[in-house]
PDB file of N, CA and C in Angstrom:
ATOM      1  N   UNK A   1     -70.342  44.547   8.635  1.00  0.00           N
ATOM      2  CA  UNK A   1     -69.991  44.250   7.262  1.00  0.00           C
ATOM      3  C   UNK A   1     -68.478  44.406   7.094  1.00  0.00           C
ATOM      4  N   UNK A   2     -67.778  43.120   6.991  1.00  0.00           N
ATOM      5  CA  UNK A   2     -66.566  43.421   6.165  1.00  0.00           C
ATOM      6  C   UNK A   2     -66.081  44.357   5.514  1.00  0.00           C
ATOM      7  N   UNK A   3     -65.054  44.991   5.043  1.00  0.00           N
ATOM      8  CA  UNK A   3     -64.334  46.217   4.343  1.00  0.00           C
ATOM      9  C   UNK A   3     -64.045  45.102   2.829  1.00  0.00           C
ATOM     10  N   UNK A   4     -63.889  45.278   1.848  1.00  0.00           N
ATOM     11  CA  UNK A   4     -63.335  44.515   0.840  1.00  0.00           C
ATOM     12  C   UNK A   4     -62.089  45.105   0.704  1.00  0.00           C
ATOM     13  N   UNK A   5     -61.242  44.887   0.370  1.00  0.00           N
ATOM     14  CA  UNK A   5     -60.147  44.913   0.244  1.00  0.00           C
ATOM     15  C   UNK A   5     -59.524  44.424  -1.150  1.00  0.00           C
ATOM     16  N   UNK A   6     -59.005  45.379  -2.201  1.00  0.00           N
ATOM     17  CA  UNK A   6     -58.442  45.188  -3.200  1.00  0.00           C
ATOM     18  C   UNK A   6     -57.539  44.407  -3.165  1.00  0.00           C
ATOM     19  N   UNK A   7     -57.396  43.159  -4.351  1.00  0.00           N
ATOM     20  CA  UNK A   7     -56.170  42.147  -4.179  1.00  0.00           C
ATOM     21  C   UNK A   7     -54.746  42.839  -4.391  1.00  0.00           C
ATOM     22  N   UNK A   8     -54.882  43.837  -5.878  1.00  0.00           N
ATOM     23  CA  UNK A   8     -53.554  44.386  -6.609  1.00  0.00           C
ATOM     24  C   UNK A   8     -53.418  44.183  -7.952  1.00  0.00           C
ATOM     25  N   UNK A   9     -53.533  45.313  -8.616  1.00  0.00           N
ATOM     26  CA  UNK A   9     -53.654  44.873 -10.332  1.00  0.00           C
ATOM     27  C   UNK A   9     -53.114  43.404 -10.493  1.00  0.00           C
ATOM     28  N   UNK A  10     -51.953  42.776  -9.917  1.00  0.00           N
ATOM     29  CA  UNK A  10     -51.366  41.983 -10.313  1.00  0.00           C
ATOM     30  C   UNK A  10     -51.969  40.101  -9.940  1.00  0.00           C
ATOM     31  N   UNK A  11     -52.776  40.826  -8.796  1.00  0.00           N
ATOM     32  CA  UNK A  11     -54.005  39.921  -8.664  1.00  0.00           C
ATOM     33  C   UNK A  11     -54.881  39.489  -9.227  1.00  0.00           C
ATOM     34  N   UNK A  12     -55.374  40.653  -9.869  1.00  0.00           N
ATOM     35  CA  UNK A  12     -56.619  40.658 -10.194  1.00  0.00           C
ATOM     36  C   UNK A  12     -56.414  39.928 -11.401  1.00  0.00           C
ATOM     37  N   UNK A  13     -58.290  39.781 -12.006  1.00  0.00           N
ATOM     38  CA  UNK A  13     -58.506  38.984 -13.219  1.00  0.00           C
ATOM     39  C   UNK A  13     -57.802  39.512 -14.052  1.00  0.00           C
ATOM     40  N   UNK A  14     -57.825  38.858 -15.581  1.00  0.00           N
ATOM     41  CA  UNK A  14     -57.731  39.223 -16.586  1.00  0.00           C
ATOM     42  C   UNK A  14     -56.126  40.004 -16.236  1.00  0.00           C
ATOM     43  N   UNK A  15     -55.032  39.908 -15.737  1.00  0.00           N
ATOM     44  CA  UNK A  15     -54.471  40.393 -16.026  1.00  0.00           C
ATOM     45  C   UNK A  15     -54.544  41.890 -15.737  1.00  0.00           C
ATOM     46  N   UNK A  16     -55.549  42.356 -14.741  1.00  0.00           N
ATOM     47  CA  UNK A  16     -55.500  43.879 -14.135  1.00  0.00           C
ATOM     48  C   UNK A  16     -56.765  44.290 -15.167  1.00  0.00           C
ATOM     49  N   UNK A  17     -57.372  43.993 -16.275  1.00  0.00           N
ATOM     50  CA  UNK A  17     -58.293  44.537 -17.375  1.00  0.00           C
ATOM     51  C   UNK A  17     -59.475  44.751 -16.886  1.00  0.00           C
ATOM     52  N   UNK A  18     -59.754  44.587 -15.317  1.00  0.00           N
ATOM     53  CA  UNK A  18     -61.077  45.064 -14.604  1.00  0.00           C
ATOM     54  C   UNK A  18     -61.466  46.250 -14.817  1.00  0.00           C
ATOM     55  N   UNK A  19     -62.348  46.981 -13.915  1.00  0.00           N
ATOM     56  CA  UNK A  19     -62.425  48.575 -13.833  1.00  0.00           C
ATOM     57  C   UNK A  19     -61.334  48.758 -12.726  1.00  0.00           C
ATOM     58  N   UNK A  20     -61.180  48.171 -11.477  1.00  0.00           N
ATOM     59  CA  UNK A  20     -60.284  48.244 -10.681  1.00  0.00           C
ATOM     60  C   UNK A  20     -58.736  48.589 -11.436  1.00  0.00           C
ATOM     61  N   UNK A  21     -58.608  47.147 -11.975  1.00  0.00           N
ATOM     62  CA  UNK A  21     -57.174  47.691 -12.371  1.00  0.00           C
ATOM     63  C   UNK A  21     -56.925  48.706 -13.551  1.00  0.00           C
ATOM     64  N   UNK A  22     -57.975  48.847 -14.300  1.00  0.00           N
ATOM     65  CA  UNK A  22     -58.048  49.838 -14.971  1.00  0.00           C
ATOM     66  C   UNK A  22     -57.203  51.179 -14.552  1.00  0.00           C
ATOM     67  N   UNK A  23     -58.120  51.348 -13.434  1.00  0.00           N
ATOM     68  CA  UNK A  23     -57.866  52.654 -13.090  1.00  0.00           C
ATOM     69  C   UNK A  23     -56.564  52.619 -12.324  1.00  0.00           C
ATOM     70  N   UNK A  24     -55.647  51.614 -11.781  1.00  0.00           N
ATOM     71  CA  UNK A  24     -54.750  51.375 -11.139  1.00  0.00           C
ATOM     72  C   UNK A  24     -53.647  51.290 -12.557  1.00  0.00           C
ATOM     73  N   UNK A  25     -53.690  51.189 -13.304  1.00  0.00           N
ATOM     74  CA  UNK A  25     -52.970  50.904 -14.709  1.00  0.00           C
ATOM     75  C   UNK A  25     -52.579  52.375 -15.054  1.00  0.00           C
ATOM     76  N   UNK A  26     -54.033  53.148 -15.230  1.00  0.00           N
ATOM     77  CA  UNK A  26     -54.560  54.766 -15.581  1.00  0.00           C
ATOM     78  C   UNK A  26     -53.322  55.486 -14.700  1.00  0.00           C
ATOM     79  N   UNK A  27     -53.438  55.336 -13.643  1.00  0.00           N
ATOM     80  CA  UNK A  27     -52.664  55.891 -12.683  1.00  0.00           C
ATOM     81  C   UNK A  27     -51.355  55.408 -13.082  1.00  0.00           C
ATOM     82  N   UNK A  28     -50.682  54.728 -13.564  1.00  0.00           N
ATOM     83  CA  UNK A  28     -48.936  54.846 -13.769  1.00  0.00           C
ATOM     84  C   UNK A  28     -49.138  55.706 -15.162  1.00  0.00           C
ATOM     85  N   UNK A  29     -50.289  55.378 -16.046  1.00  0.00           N
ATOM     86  CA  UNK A  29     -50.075  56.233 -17.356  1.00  0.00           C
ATOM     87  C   UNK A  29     -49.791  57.717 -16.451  1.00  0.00           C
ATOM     88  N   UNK A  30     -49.959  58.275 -16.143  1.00  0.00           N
ATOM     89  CA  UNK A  30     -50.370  59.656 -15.429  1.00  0.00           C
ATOM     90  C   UNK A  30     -49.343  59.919 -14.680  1.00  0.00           C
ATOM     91  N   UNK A  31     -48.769  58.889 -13.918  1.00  0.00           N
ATOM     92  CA  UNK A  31     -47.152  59.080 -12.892  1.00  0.00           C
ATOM     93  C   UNK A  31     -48.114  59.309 -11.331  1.00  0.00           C
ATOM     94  N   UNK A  32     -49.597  59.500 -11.383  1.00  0.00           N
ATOM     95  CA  UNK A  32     -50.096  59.144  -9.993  1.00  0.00           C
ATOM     96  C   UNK A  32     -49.173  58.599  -9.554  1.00  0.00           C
ATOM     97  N   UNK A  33     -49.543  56.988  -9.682  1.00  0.00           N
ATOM     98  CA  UNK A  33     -48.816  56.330  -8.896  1.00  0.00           C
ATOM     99  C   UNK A  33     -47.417  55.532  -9.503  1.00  0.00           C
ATOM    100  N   UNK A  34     -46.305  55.074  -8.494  1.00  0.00           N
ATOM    101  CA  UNK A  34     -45.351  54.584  -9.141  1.00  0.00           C
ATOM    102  C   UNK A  34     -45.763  53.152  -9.655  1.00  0.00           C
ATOM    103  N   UNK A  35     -45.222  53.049 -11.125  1.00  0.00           N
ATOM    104  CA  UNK A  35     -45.097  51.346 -11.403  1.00  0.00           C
ATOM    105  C   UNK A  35     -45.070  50.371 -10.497  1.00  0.00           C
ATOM    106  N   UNK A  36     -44.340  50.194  -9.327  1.00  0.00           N
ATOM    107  CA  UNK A  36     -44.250  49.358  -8.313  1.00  0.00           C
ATOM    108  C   UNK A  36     -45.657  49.407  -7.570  1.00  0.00           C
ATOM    109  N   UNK A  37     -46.258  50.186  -7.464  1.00  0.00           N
ATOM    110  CA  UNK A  37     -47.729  50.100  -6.313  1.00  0.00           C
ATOM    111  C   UNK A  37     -48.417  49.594  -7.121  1.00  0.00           C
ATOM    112  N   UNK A  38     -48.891  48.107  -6.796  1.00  0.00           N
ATOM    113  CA  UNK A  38     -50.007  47.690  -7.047  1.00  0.00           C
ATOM    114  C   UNK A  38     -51.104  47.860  -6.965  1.00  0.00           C
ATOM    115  N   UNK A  39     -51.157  48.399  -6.046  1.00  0.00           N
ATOM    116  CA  UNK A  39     -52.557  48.687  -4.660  1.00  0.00           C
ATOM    117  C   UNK A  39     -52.880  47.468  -3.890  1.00  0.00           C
ATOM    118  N   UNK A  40     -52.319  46.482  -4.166  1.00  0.00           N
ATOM    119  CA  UNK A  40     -52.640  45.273  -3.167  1.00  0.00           C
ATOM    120  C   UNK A  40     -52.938  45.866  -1.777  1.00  0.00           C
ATOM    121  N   UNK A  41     -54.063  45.676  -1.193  1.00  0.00           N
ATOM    122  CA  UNK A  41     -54.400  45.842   0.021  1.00  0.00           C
ATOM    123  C   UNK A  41     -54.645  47.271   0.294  1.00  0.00           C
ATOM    124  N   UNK A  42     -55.171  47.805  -0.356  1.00  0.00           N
ATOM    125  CA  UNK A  42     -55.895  48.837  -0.481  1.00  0.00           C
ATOM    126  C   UNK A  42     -57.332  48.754  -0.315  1.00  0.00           C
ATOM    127  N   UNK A  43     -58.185  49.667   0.471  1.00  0.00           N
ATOM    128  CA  UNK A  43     -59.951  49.227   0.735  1.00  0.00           C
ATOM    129  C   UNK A  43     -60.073  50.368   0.157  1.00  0.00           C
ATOM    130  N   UNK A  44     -61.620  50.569   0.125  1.00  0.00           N
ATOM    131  CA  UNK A  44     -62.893  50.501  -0.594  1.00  0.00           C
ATOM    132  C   UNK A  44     -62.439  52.102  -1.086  1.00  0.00           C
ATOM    133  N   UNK A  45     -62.474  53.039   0.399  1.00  0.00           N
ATOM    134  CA  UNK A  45     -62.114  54.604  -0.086  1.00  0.00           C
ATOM    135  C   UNK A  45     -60.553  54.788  -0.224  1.00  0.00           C
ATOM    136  N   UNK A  46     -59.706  54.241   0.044  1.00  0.00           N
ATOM    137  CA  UNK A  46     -58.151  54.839  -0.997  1.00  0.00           C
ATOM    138  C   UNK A  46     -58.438  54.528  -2.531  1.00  0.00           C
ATOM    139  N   UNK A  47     -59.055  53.249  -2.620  1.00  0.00           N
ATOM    140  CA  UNK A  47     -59.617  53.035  -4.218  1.00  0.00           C
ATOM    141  C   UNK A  47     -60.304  53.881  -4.932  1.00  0.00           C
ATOM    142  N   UNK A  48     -61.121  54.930  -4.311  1.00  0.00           N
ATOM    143  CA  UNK A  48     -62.092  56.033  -4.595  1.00  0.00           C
ATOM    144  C   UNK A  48     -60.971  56.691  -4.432  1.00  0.00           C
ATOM    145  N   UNK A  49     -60.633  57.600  -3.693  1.00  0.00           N
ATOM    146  CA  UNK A  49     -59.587  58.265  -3.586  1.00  0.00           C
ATOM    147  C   UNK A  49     -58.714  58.633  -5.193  1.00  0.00           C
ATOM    148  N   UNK A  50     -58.352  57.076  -5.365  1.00  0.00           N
ATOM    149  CA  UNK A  50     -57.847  57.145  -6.484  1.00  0.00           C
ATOM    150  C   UNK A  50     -57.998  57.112  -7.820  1.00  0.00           C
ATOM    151  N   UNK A  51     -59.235  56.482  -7.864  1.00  0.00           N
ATOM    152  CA  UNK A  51     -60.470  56.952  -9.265  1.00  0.00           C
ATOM    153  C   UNK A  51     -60.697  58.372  -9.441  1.00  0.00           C
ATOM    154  N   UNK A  52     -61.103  59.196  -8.102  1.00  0.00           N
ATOM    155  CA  UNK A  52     -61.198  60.478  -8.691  1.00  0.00           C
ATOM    156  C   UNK A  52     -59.786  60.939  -9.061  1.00  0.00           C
ATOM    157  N   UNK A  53     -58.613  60.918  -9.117  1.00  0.00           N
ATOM    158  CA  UNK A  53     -57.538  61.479  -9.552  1.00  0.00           C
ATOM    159  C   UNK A  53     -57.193  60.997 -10.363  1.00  0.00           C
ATOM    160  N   UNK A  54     -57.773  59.826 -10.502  1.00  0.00           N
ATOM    161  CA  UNK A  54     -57.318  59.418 -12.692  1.00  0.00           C
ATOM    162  C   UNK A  54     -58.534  59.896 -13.674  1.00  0.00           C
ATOM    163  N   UNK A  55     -59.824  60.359 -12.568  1.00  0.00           N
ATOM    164  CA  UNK A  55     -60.942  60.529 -13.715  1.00  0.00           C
ATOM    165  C   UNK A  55     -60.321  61.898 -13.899  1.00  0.00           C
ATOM    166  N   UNK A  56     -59.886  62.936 -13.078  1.00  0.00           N
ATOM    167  CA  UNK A  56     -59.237  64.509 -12.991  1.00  0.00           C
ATOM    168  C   UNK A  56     -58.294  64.446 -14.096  1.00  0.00           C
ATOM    169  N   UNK A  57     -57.512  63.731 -13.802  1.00  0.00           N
ATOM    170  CA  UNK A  57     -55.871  63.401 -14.996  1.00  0.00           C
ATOM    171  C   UNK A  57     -56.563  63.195 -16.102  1.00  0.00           C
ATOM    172  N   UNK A  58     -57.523  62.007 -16.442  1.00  0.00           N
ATOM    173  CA  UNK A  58     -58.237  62.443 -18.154  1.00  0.00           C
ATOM    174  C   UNK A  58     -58.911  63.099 -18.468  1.00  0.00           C
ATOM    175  N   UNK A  59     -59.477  64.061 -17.590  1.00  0.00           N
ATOM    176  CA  UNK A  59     -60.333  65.176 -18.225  1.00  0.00           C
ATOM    177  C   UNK A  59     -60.148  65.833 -19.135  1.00  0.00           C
ATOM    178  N   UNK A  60     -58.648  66.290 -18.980  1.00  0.00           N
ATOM    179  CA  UNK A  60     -58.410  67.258 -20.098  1.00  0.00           C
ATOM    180  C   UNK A  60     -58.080  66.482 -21.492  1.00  0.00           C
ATOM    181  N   UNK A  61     -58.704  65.211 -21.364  1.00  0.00           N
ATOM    182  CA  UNK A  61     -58.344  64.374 -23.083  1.00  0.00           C
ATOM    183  C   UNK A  61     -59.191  63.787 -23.493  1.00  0.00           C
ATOM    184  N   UNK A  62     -60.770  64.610 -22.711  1.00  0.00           N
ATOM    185  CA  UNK A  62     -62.168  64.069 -23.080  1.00  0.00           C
ATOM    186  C   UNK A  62     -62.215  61.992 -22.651  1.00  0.00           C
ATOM    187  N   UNK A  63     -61.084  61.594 -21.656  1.00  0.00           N
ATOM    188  CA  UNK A  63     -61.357  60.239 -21.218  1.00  0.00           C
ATOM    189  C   UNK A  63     -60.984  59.321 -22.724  1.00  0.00           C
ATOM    190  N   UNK A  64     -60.140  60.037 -23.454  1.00  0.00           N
ATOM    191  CA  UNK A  64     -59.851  58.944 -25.050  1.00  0.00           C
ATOM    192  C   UNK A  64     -58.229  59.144 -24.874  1.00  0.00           C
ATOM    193  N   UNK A  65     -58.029  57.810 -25.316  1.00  0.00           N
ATOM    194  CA  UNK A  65     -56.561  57.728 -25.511  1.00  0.00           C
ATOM    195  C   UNK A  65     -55.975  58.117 -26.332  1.00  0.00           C
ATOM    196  N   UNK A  66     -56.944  58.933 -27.739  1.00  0.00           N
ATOM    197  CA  UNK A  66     -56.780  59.265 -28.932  1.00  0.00           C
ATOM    198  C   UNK A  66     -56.170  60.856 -29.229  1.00  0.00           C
ATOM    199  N   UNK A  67     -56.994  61.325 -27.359  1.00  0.00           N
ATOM    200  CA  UNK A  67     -56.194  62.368 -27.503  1.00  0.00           C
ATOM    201  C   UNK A  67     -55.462  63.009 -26.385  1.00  0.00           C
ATOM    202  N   UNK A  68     -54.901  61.318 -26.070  1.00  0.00           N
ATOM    203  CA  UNK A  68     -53.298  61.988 -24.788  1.00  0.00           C
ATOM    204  C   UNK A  68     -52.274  63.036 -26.292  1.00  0.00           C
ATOM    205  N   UNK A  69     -51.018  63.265 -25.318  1.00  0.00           N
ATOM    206  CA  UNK A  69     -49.981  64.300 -26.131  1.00  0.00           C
ATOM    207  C   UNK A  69     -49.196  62.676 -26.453  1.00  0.00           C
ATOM    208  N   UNK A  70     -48.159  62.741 -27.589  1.00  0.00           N
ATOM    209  CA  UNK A  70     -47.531  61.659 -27.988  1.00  0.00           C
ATOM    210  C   UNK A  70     -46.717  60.577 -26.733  1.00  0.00           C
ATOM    211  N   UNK A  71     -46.503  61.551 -25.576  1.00  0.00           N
ATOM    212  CA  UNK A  71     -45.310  60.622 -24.937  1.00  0.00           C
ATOM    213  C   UNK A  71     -46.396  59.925 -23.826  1.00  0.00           C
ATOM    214  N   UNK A  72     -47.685  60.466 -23.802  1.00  0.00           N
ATOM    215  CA  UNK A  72     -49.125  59.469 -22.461  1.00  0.00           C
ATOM    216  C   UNK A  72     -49.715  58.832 -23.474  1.00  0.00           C
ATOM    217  N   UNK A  73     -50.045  58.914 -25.123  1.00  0.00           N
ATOM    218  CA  UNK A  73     -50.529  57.835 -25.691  1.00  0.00           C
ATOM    219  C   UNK A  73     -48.871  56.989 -25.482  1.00  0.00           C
ATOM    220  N   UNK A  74     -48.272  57.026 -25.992  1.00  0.00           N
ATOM    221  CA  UNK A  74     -47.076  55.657 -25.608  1.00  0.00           C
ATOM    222  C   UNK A  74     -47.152  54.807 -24.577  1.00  0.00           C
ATOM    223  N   UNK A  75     -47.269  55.483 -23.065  1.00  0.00           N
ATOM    224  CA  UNK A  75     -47.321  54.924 -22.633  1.00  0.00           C
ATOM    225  C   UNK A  75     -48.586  54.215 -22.186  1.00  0.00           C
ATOM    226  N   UNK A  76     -49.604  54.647 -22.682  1.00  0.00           N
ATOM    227  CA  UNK A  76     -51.093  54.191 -22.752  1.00  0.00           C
ATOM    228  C   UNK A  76     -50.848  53.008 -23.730  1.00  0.00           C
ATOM    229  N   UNK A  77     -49.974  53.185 -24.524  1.00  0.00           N
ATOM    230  CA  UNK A  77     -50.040  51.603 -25.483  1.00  0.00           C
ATOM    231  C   UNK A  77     -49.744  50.500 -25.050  1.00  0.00           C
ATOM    232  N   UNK A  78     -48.470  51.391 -24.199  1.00  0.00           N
ATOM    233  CA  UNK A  78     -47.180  50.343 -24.070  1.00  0.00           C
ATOM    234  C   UNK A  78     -47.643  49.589 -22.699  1.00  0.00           C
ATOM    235  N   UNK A  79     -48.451  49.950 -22.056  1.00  0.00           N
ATOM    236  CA  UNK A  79     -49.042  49.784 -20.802  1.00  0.00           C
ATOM    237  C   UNK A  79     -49.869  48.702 -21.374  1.00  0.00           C
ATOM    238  N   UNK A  80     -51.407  49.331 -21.638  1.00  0.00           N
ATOM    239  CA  UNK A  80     -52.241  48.535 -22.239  1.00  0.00           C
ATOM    240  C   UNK A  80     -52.270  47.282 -23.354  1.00  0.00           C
ATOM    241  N   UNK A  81     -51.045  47.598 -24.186  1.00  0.00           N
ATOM    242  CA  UNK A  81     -50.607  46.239 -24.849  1.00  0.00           C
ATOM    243  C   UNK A  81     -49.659  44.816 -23.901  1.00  0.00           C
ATOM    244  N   UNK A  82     -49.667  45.462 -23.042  1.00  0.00           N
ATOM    245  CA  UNK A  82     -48.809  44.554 -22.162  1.00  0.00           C
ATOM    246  C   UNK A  82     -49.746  43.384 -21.164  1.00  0.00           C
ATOM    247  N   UNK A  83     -50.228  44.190 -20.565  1.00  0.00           N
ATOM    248  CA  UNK A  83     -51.394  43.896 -20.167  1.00  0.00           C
ATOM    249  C   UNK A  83     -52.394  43.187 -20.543  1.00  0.00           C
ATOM    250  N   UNK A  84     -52.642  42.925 -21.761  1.00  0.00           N
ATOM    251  CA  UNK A  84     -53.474  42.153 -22.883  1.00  0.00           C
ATOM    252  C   UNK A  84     -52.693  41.019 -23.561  1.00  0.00           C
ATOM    253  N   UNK A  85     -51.635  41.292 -23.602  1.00  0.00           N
ATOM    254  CA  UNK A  85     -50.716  40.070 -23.900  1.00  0.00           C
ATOM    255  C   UNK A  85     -50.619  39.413 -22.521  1.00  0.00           C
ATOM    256  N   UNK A  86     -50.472  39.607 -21.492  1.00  0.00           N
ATOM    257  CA  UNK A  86     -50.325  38.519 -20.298  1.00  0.00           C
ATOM    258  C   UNK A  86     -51.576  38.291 -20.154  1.00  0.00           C
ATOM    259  N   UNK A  87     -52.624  38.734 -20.519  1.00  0.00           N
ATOM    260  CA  UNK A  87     -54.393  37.910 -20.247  1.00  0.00           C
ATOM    261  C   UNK A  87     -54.505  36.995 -21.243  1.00  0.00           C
ATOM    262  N   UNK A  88     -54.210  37.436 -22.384  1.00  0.00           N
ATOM    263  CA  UNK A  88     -54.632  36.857 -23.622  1.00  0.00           C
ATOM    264  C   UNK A  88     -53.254  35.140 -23.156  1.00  0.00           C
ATOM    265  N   UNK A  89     -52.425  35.481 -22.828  1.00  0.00           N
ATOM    266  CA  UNK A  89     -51.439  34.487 -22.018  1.00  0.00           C
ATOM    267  C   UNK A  89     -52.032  33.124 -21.161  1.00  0.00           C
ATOM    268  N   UNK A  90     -52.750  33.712 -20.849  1.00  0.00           N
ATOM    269  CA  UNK A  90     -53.128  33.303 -19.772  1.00  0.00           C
ATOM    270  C   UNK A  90     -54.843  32.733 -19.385  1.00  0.00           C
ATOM    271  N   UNK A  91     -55.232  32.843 -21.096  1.00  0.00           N
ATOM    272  CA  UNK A  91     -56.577  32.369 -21.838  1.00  0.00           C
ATOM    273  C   UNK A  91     -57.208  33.087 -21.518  1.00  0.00           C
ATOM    274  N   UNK A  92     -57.381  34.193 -21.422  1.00  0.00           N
ATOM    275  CA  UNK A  92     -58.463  35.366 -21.563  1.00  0.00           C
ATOM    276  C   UNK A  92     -58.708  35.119 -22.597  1.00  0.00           C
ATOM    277  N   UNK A  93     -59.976  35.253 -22.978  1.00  0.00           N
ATOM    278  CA  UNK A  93     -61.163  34.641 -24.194  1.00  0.00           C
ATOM    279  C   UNK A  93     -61.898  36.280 -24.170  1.00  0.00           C
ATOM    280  N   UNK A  94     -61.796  36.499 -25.371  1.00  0.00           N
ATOM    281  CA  UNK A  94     -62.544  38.129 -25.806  1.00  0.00           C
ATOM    282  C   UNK A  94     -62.990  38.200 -27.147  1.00  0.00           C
ATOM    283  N   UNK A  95     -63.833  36.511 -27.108  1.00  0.00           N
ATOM    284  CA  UNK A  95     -64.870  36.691 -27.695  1.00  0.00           C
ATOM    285  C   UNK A  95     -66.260  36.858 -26.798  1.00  0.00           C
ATOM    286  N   UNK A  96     -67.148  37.797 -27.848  1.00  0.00           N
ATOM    287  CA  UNK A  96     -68.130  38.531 -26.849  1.00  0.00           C
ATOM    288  C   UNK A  96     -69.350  37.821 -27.386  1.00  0.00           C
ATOM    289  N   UNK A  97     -69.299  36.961 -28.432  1.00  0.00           N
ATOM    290  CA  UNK A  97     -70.699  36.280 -28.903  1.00  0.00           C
ATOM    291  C   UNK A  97     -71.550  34.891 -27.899  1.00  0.00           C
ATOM    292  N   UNK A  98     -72.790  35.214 -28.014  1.00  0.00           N
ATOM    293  CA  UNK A  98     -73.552  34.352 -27.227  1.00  0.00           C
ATOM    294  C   UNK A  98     -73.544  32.983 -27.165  1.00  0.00           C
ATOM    295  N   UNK A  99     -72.676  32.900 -28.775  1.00  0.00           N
ATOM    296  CA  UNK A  99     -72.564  31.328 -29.048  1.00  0.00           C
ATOM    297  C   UNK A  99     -71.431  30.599 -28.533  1.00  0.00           C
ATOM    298  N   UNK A 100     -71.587  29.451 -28.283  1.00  0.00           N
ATOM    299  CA  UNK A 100     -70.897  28.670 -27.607  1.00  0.00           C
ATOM    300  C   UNK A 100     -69.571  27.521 -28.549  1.00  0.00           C
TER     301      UNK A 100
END
């Protein structure tokens, strides 16, 4: 069986808005990792690796952005609004209704 191999937030769908890049996003909120690491080419366990150290980093804020300290919600905005503007860019559709 093949290894899968992560493309790189900057790969990925939606503009990184997966669970993958999620947590690759999570990780610059936090200073894990630097802005520059994508994770492009990263497999299956450095990706684990690195989920458990962003699920560790939000623990102490019950996993809500509501209650980082003022200067990790900022950059939780400033991150996450960015990010949504280049999907939404780029026709990400987030309507969730059945109708067509």
């Amino acid at each position: 069986m093949k290894e899968q191999i992560y493309l790189g937030v900057d790969q990925d769908a939606d503009a990184g808005l997966t669970p993958l890049g999620r947590i690759v996003i999570d990780a610059w909120i936090f200073g894990i990792l630097p802005e520059s690491e994508t994770c492009a080419g990263w497999n299956t366990s450095r990706m684990q690796i690195l989920y458990e150290e962003v699920y560790a980093a939000w623990e102490p804020y019950a996993h809500l952005p509501s209650r980082l300290p003022p200067e990790l919600q900022q950059r939780h905005s400033s991150f996450y609004s960015h990010r949504i503007s280049i999907a939404k860019n780029s026709g990400w559709n987030t309507d969730l209704s059945d109708e067509s």
